[in-house]
N, C-alpha and C. Protein backbone atom coordinates (compact mmCIF):
# COMPACT_ATOMS: atom_id res chain seq x y z
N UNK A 1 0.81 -1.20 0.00
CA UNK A 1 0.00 0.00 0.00
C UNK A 1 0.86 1.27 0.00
N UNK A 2 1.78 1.06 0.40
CA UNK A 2 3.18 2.48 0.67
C UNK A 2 3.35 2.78 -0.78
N UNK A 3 3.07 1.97 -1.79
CA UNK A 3 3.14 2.69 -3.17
C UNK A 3 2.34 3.43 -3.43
N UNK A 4 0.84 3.30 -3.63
CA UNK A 4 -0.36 3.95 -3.52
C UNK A 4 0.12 4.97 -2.75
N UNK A 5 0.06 5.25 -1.46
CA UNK A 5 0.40 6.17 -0.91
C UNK A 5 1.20 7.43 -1.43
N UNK A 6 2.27 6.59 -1.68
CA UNK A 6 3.29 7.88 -1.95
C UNK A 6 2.95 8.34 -3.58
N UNK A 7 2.36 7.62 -4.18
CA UNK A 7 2.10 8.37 -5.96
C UNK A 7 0.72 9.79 -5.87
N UNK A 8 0.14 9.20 -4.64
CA UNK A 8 -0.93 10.44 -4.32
C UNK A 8 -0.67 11.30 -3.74
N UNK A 9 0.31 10.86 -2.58
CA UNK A 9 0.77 12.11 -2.33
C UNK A 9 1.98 13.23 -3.01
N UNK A 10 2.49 12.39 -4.03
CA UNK A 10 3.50 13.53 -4.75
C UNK A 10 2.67 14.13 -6.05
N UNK A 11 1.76 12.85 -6.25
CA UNK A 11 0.80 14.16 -7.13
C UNK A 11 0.01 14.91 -6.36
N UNK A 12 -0.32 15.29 -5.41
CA UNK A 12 -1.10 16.26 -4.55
C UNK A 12 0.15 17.00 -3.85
N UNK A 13 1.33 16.87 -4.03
CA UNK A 13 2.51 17.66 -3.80
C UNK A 13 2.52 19.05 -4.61
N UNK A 14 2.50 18.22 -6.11
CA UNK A 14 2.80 18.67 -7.44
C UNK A 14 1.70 19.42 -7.83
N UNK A 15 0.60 19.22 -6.80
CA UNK A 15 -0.82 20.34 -7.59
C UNK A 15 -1.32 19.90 -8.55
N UNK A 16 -1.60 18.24 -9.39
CA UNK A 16 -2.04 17.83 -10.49
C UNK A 16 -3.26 16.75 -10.53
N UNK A 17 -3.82 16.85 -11.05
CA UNK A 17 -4.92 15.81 -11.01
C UNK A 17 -4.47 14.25 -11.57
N UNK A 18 -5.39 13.27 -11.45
CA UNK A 18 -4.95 12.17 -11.92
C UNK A 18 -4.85 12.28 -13.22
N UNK A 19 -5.97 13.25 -13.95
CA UNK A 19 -6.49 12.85 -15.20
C UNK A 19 -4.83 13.33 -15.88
N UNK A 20 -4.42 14.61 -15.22
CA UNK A 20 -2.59 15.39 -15.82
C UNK A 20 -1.52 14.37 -15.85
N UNK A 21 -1.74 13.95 -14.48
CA UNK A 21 -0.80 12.77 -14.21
C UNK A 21 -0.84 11.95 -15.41
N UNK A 22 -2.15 10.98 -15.73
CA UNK A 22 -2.41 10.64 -16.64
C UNK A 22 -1.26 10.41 -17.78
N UNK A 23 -2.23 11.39 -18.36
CA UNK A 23 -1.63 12.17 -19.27
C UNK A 23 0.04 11.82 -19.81
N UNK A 24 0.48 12.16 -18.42
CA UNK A 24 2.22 12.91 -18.47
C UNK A 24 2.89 11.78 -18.66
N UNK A 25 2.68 9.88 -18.10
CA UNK A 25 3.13 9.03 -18.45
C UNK A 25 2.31 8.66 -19.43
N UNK A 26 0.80 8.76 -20.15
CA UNK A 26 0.87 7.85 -20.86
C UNK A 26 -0.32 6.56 -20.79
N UNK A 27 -1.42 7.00 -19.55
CA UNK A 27 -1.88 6.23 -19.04
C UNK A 27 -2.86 6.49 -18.82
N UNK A 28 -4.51 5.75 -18.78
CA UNK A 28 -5.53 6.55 -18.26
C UNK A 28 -5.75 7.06 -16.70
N UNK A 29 -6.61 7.85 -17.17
CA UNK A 29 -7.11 8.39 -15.87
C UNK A 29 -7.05 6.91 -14.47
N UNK A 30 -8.26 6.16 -14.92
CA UNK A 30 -8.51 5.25 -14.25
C UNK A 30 -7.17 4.31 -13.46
N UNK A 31 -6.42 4.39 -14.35
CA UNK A 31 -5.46 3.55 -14.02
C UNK A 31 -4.25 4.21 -12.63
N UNK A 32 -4.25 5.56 -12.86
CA UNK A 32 -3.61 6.35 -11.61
C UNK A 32 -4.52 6.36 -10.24
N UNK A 33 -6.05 6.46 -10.86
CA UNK A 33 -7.09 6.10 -9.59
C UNK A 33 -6.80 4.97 -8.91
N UNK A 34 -6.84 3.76 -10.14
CA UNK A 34 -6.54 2.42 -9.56
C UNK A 34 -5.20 2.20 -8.58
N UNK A 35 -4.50 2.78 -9.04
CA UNK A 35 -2.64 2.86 -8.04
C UNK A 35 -3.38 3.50 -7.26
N UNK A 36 -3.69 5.03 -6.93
CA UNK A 36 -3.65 5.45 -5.55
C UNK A 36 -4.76 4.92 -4.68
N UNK A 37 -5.32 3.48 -5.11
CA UNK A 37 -6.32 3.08 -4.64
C UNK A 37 -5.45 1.83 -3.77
N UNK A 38 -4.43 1.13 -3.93
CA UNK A 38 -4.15 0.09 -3.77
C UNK A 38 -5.06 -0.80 -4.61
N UNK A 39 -5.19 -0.81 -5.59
CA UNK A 39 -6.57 -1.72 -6.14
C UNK A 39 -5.45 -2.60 -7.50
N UNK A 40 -4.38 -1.86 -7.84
CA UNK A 40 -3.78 -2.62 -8.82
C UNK A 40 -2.11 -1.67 -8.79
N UNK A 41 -1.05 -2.67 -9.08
CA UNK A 41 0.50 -1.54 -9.28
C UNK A 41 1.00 -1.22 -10.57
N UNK A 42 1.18 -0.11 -10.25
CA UNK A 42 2.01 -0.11 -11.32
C UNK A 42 2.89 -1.09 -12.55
N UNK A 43 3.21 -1.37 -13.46
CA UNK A 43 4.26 -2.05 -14.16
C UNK A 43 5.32 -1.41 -13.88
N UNK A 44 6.47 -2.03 -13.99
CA UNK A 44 7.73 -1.55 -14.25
C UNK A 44 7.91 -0.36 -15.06
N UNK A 45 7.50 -0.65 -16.28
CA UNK A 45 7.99 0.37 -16.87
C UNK A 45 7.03 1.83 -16.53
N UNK A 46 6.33 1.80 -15.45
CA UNK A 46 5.47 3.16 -15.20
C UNK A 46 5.96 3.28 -13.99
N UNK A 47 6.94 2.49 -13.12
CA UNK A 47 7.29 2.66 -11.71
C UNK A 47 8.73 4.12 -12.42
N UNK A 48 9.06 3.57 -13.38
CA UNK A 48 10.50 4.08 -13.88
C UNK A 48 9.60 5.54 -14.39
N UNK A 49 8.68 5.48 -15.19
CA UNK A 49 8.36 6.93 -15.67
C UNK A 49 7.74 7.81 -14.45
N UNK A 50 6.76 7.51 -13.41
CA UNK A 50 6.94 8.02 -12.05
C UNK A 50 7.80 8.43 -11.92
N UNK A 51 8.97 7.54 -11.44
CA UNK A 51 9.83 8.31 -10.58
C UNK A 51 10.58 9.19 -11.40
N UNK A 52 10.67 9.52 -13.37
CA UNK A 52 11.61 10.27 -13.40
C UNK A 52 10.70 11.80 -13.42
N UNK A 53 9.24 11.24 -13.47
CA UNK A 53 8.48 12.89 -13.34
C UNK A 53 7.90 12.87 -12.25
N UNK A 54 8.33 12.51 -11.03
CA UNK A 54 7.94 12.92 -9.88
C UNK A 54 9.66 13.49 -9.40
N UNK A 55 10.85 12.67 -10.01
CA UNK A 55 12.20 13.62 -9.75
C UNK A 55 11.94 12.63 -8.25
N UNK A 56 11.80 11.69 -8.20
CA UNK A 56 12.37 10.64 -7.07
C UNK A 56 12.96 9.15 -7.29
N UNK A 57 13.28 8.90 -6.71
CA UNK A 57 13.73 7.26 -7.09
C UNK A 57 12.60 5.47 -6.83
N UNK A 58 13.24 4.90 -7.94
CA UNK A 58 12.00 4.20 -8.04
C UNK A 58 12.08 3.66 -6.56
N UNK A 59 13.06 3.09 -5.68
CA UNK A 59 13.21 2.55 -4.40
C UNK A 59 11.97 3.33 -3.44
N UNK A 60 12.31 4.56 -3.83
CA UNK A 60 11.20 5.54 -2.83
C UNK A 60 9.92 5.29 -3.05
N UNK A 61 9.69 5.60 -4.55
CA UNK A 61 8.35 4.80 -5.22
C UNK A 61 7.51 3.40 -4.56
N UNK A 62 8.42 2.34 -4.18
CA UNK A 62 8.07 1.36 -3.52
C UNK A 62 7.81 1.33 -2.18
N UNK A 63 8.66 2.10 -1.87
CA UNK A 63 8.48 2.14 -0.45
C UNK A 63 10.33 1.81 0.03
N UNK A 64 10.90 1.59 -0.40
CA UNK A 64 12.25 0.82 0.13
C UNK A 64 13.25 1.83 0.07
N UNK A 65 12.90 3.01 -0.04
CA UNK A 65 13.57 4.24 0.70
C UNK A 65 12.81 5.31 1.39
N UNK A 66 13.35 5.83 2.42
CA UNK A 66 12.75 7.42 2.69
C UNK A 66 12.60 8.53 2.21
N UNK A 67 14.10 8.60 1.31
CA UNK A 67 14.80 9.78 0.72
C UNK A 67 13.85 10.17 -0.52
């Protein structure tokens, strides 16, 4: 669930809606709902585009850092 968590809260960091978020990787709306829902995770290759437009690391993304 620490994934969910932290993708909602750096888009509610960032001031953006899901639908922007969306958007910015590539992905529907629904599907960023679904992550900050715990209801389904990310793939790999959207853990990697997260973290390079949230400007964090994918470890953090998971949960397996603080930083």
């Amino acid at each position: 669930m620490l994934c969910a968590e932290r993708i909602k809260e750096l888009r509610l960091e960032k001031g953006i809606s899901q639908a922007a978020l969306a958007k910015a990787i590539g992905v529907s709306q629904k599907a960023v709902d679904f992550w900050e829902k715990g209801e389904n995770e990310p793939k790999a290759s959207y853990i990697l585009k997260l973290a390079d437009f949230f400007d964090v690391s994918t470890d953090y993304l998971l949960g397996r850092d603080d930083i």
